[in-house]
PDB file of N, CA and C in Angstrom:
ATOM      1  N   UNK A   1     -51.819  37.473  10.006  1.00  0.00           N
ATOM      2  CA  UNK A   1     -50.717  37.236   9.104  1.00  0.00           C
ATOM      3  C   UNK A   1     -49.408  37.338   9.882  1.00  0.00           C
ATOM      4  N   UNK A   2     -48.716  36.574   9.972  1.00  0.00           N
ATOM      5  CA  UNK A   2     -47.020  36.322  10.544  1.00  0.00           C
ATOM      6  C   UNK A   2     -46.336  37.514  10.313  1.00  0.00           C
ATOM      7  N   UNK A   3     -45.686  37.988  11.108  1.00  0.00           N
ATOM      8  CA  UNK A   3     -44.779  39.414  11.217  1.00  0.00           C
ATOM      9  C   UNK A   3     -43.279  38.159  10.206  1.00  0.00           C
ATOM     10  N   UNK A   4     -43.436  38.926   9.255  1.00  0.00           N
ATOM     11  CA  UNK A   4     -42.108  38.488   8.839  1.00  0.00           C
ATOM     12  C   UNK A   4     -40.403  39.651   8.543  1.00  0.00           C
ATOM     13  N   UNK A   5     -41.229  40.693   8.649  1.00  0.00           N
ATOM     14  CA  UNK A   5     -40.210  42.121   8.302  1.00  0.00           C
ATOM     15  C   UNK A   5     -39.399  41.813   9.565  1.00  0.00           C
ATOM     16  N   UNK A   6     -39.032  41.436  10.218  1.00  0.00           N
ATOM     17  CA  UNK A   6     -37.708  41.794  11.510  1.00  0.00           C
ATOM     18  C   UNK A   6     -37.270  40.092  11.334  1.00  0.00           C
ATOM     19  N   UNK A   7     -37.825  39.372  10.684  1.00  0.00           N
ATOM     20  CA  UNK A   7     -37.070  37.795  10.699  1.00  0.00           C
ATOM     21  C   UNK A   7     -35.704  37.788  10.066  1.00  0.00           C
ATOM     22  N   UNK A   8     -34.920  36.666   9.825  1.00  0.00           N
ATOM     23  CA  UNK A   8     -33.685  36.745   8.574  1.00  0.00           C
ATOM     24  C   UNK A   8     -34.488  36.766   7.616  1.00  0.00           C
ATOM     25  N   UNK A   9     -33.243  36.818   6.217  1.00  0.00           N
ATOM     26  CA  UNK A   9     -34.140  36.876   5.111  1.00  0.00           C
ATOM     27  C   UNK A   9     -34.425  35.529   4.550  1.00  0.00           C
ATOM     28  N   UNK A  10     -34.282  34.302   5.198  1.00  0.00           N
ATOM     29  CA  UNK A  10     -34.749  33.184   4.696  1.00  0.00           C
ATOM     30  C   UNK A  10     -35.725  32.718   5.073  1.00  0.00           C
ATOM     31  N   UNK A  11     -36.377  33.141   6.148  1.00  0.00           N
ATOM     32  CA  UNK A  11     -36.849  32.662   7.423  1.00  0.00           C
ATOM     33  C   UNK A  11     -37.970  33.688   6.977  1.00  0.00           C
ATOM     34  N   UNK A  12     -38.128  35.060   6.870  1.00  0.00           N
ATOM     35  CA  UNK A  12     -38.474  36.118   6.395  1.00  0.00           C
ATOM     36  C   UNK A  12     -39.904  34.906   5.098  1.00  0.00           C
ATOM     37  N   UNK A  13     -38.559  34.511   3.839  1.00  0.00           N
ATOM     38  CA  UNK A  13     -39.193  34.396   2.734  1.00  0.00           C
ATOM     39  C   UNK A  13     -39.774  33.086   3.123  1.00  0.00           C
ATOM     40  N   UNK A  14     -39.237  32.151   4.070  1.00  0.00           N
ATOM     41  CA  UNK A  14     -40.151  30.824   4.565  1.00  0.00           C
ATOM     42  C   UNK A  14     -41.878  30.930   4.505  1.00  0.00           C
ATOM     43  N   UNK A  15     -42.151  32.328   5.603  1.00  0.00           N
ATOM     44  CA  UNK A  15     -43.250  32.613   6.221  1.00  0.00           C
ATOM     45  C   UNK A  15     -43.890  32.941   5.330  1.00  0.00           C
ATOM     46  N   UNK A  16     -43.600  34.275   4.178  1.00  0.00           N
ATOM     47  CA  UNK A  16     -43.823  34.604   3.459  1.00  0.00           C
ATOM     48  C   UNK A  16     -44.206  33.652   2.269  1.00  0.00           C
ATOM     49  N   UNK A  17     -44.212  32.649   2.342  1.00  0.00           N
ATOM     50  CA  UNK A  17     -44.367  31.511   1.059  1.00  0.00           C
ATOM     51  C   UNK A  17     -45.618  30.177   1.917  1.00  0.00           C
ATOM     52  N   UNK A  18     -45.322  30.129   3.037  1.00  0.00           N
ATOM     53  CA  UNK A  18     -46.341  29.536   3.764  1.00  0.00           C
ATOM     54  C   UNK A  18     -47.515  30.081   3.882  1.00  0.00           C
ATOM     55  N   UNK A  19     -47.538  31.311   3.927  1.00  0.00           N
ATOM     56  CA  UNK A  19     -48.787  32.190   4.012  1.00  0.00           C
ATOM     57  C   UNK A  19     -49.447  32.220   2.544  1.00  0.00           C
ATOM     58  N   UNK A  20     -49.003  32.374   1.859  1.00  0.00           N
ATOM     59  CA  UNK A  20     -48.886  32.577   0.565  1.00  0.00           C
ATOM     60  C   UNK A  20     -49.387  31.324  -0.020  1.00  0.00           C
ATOM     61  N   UNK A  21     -48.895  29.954   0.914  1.00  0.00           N
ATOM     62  CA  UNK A  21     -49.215  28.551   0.220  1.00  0.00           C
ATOM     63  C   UNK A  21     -50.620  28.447   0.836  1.00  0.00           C
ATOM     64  N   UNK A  22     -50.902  28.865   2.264  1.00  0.00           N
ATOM     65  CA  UNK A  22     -52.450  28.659   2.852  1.00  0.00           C
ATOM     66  C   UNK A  22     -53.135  29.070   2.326  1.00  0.00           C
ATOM     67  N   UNK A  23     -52.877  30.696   1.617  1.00  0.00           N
ATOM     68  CA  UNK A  23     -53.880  30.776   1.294  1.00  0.00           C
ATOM     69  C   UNK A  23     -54.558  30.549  -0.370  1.00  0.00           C
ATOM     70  N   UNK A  24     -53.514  30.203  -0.926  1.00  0.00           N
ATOM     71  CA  UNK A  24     -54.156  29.215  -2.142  1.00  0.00           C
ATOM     72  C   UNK A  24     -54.705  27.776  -2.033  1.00  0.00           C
ATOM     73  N   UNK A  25     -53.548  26.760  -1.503  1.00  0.00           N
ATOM     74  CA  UNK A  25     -54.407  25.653  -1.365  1.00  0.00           C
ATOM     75  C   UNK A  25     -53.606  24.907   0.033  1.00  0.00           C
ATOM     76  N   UNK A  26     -54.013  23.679   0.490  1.00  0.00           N
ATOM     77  CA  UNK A  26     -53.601  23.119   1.915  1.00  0.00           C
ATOM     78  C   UNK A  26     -52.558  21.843   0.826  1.00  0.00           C
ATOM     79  N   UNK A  27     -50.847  22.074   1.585  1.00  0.00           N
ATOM     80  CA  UNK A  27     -50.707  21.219   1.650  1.00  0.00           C
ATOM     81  C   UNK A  27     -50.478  20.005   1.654  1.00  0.00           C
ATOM     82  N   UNK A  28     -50.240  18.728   0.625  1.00  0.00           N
ATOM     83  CA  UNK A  28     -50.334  17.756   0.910  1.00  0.00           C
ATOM     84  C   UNK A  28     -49.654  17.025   1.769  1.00  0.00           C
ATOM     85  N   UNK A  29     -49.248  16.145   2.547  1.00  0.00           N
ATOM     86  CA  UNK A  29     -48.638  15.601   3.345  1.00  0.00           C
ATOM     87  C   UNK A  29     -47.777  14.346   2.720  1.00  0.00           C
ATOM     88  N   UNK A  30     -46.548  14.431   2.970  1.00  0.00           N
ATOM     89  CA  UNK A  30     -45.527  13.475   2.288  1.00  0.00           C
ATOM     90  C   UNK A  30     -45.689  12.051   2.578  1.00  0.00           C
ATOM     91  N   UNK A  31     -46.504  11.875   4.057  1.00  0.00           N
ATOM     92  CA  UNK A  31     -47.014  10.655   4.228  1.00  0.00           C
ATOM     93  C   UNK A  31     -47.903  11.058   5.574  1.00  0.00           C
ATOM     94  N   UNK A  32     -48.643  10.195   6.238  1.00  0.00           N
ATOM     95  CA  UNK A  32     -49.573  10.023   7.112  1.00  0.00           C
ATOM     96  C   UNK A  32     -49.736   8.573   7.782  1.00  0.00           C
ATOM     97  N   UNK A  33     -49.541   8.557   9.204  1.00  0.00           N
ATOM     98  CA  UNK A  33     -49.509   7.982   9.966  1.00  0.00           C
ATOM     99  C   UNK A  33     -50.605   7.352  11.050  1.00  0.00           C
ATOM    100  N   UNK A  34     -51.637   6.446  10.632  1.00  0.00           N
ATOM    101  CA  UNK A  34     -52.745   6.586  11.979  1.00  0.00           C
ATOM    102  C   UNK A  34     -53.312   5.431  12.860  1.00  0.00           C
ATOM    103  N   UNK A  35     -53.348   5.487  13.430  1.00  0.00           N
ATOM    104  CA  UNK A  35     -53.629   4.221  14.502  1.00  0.00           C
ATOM    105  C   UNK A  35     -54.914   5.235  15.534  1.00  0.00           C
ATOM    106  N   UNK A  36     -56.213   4.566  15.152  1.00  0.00           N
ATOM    107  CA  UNK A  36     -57.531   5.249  15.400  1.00  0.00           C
ATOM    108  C   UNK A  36     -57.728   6.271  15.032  1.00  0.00           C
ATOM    109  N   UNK A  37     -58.258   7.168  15.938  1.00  0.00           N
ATOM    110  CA  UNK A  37     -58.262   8.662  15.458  1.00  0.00           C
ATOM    111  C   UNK A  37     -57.578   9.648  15.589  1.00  0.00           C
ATOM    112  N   UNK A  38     -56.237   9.195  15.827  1.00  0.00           N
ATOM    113  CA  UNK A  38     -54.853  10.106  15.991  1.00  0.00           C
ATOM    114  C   UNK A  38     -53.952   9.760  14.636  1.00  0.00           C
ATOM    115  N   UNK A  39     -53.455  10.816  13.971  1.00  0.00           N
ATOM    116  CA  UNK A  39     -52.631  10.888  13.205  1.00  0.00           C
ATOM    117  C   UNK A  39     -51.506  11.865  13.416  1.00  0.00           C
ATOM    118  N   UNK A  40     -50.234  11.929  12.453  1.00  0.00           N
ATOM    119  CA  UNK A  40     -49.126  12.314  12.129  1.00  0.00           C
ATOM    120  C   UNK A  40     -48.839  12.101  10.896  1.00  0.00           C
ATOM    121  N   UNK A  41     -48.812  13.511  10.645  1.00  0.00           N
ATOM    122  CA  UNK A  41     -48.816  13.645   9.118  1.00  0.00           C
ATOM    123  C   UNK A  41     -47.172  14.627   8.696  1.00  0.00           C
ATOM    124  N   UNK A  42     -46.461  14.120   7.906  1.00  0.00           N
ATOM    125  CA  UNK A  42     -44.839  14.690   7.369  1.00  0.00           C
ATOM    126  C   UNK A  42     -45.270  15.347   6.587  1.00  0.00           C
ATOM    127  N   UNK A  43     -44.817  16.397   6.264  1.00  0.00           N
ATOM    128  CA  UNK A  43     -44.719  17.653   5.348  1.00  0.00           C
ATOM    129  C   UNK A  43     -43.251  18.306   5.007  1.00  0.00           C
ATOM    130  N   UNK A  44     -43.380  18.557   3.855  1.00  0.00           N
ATOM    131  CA  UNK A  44     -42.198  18.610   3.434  1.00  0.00           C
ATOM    132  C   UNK A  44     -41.531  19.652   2.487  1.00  0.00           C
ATOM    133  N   UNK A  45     -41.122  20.758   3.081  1.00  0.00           N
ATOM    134  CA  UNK A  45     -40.488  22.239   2.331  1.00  0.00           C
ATOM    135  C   UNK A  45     -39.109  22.546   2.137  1.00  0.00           C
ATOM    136  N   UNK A  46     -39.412  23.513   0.544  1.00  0.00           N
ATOM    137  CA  UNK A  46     -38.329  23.830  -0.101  1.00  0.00           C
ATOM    138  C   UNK A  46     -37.723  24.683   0.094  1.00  0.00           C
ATOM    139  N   UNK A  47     -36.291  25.196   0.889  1.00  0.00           N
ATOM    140  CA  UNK A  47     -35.830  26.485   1.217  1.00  0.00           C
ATOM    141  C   UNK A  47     -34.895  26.982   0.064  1.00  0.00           C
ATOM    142  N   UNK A  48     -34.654  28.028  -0.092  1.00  0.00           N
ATOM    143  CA  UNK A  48     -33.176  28.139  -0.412  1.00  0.00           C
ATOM    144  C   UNK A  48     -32.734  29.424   0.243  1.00  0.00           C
ATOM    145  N   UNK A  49     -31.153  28.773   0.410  1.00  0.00           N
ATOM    146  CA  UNK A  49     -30.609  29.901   1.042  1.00  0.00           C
ATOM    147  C   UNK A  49     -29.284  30.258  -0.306  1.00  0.00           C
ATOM    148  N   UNK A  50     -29.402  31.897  -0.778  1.00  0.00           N
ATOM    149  CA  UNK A  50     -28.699  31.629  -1.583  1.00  0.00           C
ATOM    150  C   UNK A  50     -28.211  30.864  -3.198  1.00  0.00           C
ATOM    151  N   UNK A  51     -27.367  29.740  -3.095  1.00  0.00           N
ATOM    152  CA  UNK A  51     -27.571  28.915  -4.144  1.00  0.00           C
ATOM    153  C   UNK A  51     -27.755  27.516  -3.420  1.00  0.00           C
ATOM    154  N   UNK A  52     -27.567  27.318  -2.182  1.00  0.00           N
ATOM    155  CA  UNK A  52     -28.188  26.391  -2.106  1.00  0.00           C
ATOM    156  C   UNK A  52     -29.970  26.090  -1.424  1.00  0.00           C
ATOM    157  N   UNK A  53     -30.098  25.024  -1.779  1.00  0.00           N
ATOM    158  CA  UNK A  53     -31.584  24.305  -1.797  1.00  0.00           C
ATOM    159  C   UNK A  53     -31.101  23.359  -0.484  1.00  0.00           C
ATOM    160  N   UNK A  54     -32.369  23.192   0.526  1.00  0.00           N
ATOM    161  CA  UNK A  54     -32.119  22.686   1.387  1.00  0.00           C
ATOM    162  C   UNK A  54     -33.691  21.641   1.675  1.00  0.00           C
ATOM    163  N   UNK A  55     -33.907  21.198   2.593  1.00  0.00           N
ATOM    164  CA  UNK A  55     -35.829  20.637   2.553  1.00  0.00           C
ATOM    165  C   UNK A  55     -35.627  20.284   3.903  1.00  0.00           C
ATOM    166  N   UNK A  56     -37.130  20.762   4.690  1.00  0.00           N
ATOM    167  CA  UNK A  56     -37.508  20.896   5.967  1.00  0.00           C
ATOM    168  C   UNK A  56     -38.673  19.835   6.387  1.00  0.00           C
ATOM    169  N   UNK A  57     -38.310  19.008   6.910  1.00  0.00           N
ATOM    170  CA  UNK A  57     -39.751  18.080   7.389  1.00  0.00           C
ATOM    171  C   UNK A  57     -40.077  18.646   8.563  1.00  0.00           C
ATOM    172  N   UNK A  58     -41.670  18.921   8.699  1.00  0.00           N
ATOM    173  CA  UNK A  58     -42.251  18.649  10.164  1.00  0.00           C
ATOM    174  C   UNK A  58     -43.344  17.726  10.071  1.00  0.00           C
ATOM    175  N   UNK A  59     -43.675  17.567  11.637  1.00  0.00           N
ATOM    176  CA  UNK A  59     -45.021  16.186  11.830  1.00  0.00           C
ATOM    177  C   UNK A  59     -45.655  17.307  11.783  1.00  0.00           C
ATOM    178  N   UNK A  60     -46.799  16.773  11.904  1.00  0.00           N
ATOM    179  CA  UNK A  60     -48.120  17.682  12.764  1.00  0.00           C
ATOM    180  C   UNK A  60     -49.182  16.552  12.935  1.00  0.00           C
ATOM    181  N   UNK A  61     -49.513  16.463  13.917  1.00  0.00           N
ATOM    182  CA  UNK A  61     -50.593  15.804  14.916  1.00  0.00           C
ATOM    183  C   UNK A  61     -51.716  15.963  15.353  1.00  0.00           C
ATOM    184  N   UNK A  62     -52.903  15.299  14.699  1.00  0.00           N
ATOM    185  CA  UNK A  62     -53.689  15.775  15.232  1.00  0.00           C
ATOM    186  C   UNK A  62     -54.995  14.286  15.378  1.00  0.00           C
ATOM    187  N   UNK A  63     -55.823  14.821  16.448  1.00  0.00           N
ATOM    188  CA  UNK A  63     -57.000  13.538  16.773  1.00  0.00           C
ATOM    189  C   UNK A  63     -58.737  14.176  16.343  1.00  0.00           C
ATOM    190  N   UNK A  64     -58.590  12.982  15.178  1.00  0.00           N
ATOM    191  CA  UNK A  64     -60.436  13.245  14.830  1.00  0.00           C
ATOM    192  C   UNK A  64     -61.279  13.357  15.719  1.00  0.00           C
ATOM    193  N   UNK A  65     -62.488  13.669  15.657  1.00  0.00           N
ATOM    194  CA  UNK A  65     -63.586  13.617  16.708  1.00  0.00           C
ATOM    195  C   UNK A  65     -64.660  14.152  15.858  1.00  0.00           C
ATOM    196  N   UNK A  66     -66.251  13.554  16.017  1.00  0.00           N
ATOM    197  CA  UNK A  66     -67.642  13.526  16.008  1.00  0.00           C
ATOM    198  C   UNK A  66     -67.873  14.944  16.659  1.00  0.00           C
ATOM    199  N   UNK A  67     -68.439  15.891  16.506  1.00  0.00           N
ATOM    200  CA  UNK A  67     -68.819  16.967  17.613  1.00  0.00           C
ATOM    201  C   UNK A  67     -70.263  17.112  17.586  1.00  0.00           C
ATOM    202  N   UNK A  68     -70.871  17.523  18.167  1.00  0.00           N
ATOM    203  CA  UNK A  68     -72.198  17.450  18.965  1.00  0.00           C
ATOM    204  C   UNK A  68     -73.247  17.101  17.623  1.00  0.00           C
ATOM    205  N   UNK A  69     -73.172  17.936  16.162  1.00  0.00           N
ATOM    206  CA  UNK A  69     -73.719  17.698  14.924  1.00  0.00           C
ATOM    207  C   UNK A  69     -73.399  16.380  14.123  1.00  0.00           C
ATOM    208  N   UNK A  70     -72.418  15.993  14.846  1.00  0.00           N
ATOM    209  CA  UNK A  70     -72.209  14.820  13.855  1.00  0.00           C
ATOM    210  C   UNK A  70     -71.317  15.096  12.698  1.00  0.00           C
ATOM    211  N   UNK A  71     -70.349  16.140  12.770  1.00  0.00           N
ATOM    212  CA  UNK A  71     -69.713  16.447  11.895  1.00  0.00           C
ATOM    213  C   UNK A  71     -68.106  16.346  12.532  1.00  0.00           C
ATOM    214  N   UNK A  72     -67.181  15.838  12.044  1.00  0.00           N
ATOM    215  CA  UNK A  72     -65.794  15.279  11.869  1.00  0.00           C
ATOM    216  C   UNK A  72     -65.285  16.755  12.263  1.00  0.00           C
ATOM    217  N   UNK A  73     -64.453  16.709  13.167  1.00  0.00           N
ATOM    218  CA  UNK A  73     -63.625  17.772  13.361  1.00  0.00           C
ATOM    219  C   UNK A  73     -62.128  17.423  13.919  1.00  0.00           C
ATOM    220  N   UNK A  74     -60.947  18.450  14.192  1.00  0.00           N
ATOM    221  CA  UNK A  74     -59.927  17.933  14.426  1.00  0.00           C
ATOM    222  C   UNK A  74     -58.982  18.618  15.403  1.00  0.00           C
ATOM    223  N   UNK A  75     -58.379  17.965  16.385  1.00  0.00           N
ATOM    224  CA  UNK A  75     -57.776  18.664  17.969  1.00  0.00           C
ATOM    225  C   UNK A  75     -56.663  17.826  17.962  1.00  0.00           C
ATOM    226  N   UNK A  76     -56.082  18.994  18.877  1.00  0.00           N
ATOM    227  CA  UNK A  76     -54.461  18.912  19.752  1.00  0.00           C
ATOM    228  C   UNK A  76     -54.815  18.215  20.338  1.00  0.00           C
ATOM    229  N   UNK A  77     -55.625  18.281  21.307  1.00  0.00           N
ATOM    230  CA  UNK A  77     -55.691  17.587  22.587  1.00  0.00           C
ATOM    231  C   UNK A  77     -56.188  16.115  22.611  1.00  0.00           C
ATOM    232  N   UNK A  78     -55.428  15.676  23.560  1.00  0.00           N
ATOM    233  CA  UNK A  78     -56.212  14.062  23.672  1.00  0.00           C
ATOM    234  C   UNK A  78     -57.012  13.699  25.158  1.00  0.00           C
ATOM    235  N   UNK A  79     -57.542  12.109  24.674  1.00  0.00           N
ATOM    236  CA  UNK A  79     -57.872  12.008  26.152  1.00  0.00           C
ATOM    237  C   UNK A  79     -56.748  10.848  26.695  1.00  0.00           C
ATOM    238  N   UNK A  80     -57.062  10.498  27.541  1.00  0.00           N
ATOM    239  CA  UNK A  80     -55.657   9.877  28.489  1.00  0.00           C
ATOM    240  C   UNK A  80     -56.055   8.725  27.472  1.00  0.00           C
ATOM    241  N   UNK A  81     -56.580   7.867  26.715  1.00  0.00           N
ATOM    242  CA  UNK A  81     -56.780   6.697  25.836  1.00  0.00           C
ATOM    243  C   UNK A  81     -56.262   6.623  24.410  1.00  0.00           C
ATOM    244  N   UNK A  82     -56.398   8.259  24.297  1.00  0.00           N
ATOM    245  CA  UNK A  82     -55.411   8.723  22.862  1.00  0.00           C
ATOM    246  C   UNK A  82     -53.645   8.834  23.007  1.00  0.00           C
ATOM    247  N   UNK A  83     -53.583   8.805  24.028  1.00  0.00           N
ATOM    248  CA  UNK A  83     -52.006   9.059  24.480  1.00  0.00           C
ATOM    249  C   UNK A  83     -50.907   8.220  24.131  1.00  0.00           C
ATOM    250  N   UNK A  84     -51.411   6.866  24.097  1.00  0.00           N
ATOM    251  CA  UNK A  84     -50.399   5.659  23.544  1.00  0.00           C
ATOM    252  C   UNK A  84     -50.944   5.465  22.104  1.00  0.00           C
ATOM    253  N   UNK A  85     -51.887   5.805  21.275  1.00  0.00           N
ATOM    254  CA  UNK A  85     -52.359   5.949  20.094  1.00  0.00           C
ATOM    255  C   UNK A  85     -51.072   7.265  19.413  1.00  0.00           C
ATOM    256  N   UNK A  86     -51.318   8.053  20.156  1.00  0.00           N
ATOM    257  CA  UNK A  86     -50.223   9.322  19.817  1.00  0.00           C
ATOM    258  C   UNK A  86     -48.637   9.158  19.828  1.00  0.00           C
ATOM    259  N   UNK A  87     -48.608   8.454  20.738  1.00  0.00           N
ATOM    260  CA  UNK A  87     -47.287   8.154  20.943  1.00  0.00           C
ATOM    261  C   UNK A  87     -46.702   7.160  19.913  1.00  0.00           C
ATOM    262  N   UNK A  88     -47.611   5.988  19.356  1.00  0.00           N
ATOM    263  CA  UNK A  88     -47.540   4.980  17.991  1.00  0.00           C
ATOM    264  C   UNK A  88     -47.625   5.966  16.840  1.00  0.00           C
ATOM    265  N   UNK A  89     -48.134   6.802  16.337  1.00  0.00           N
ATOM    266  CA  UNK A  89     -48.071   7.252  15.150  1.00  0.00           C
ATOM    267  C   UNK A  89     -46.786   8.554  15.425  1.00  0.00           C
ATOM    268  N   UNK A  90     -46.663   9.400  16.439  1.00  0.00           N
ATOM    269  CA  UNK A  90     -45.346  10.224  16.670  1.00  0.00           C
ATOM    270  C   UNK A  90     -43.825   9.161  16.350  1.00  0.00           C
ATOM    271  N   UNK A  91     -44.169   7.915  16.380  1.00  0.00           N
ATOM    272  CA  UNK A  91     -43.507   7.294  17.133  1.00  0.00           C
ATOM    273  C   UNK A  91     -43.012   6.723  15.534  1.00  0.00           C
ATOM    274  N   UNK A  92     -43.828   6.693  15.019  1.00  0.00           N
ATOM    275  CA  UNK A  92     -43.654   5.947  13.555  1.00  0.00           C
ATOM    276  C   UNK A  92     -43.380   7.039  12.408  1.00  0.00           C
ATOM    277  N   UNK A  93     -43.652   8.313  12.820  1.00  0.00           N
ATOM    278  CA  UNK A  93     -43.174   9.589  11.897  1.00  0.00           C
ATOM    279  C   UNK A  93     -41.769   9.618  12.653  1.00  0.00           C
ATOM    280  N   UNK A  94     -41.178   9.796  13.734  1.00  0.00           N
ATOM    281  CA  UNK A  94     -40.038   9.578  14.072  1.00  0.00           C
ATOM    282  C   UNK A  94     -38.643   8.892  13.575  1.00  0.00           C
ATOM    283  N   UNK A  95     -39.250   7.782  13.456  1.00  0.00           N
ATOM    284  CA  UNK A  95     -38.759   6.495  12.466  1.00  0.00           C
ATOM    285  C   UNK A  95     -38.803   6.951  11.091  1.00  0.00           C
ATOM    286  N   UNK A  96     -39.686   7.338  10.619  1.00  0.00           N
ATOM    287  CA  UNK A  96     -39.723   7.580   9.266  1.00  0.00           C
ATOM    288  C   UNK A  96     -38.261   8.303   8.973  1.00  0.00           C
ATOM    289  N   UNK A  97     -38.730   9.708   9.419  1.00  0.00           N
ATOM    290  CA  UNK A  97     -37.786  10.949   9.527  1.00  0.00           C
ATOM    291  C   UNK A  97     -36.467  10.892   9.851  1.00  0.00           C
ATOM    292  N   UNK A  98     -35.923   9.408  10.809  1.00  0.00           N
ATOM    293  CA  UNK A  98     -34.599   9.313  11.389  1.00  0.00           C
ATOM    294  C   UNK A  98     -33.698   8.542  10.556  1.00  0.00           C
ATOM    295  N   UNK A  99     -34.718   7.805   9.903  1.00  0.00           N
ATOM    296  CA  UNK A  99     -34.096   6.304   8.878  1.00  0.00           C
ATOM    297  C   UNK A  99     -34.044   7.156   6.871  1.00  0.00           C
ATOM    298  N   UNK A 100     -33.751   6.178   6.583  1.00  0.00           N
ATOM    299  CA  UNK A 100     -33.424   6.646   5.079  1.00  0.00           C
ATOM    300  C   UNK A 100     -34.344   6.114   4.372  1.00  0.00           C
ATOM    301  N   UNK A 101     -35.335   5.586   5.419  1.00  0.00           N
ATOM    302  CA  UNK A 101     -36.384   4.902   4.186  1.00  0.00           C
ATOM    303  C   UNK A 101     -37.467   5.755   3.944  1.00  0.00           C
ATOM    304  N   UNK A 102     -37.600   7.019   4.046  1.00  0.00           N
ATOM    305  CA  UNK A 102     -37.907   8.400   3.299  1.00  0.00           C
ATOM    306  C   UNK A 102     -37.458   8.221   2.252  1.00  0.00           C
ATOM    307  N   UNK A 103     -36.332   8.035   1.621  1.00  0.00           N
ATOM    308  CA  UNK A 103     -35.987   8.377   0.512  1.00  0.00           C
ATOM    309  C   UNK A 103     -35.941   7.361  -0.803  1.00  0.00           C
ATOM    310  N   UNK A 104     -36.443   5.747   0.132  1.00  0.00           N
ATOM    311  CA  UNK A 104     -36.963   4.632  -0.200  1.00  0.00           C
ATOM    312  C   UNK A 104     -38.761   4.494  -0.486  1.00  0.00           C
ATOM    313  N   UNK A 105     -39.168   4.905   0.313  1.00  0.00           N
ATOM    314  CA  UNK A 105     -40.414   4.770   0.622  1.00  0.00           C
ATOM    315  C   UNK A 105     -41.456   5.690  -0.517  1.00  0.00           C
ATOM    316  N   UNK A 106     -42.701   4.528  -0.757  1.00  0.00           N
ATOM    317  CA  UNK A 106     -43.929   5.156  -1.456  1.00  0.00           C
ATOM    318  C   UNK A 106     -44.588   5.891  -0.309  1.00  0.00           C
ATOM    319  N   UNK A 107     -44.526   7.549  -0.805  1.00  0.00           N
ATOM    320  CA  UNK A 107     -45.332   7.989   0.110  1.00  0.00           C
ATOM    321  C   UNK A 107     -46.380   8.857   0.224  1.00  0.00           C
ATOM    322  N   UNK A 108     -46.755   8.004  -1.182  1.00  0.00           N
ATOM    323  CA  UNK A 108     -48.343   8.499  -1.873  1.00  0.00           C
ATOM    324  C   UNK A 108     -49.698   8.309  -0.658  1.00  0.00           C
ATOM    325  N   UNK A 109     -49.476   6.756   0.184  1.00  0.00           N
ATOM    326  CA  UNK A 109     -50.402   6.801   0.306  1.00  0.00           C
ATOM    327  C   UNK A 109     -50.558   7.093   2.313  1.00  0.00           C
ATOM    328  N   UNK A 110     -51.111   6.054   3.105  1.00  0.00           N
ATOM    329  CA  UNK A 110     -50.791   6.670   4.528  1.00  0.00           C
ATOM    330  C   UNK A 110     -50.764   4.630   4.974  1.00  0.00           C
ATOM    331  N   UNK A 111     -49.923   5.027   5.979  1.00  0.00           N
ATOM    332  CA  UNK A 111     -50.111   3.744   6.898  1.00  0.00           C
ATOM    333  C   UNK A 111     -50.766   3.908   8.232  1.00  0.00           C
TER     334      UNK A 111
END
């Protein structure tokens, strides 16, 4: 569990609400990004500091893989063939995140 007692107190109640969100349910992602078995997925949180309300996007990245059972699993790491795959979907959450068409965009489903 995240040391949150010595953080600020927003930052403090961030962690404290993330932990809090894992361990009820995962998540959904504001949109998803994939080109093979590499994705980038936007997520998207509610702060407040005070009276005001603020919202935090991050990516997070990650590459599918088969493992020895035949069962779907999911890694940081790539191989040198995933690298320009990674770099197209970083590359397209980038864009997303820099442009205003976030605030245009259906982003129910994934491209």
């Amino acid at each position: 569990m995240p040391k949150y007692e010595d953080a600020p107190p927003e930052i403090a109640q961030a962690i404290k609400q993330s932990t809090i969100t894992k361990e009820k349910h995962m998540p959904t992602p504001e949109i998803t990004f994939r080109h093979g078995l590499c994705s980038a997925s936007i997520f998207e949180q509610e702060f407040e500091r005070g009276e005001e309300k603020f919202t935090v996007r991050t990516v997070s990245f990650q590459r599918s893989y088969l493992d020895k059972d035949g069962n779907w699993q999911t890694t940081n790491s790539l191989k040198v063939n995933d690298i320009p795959k990674a770099v197209l979907v970083l590359n397209k959450a980038y864009e997303f995140l820099t442009s205003n068409s976030f605030a245009d965009a259906d982003t129910d489903g994934e491209c």
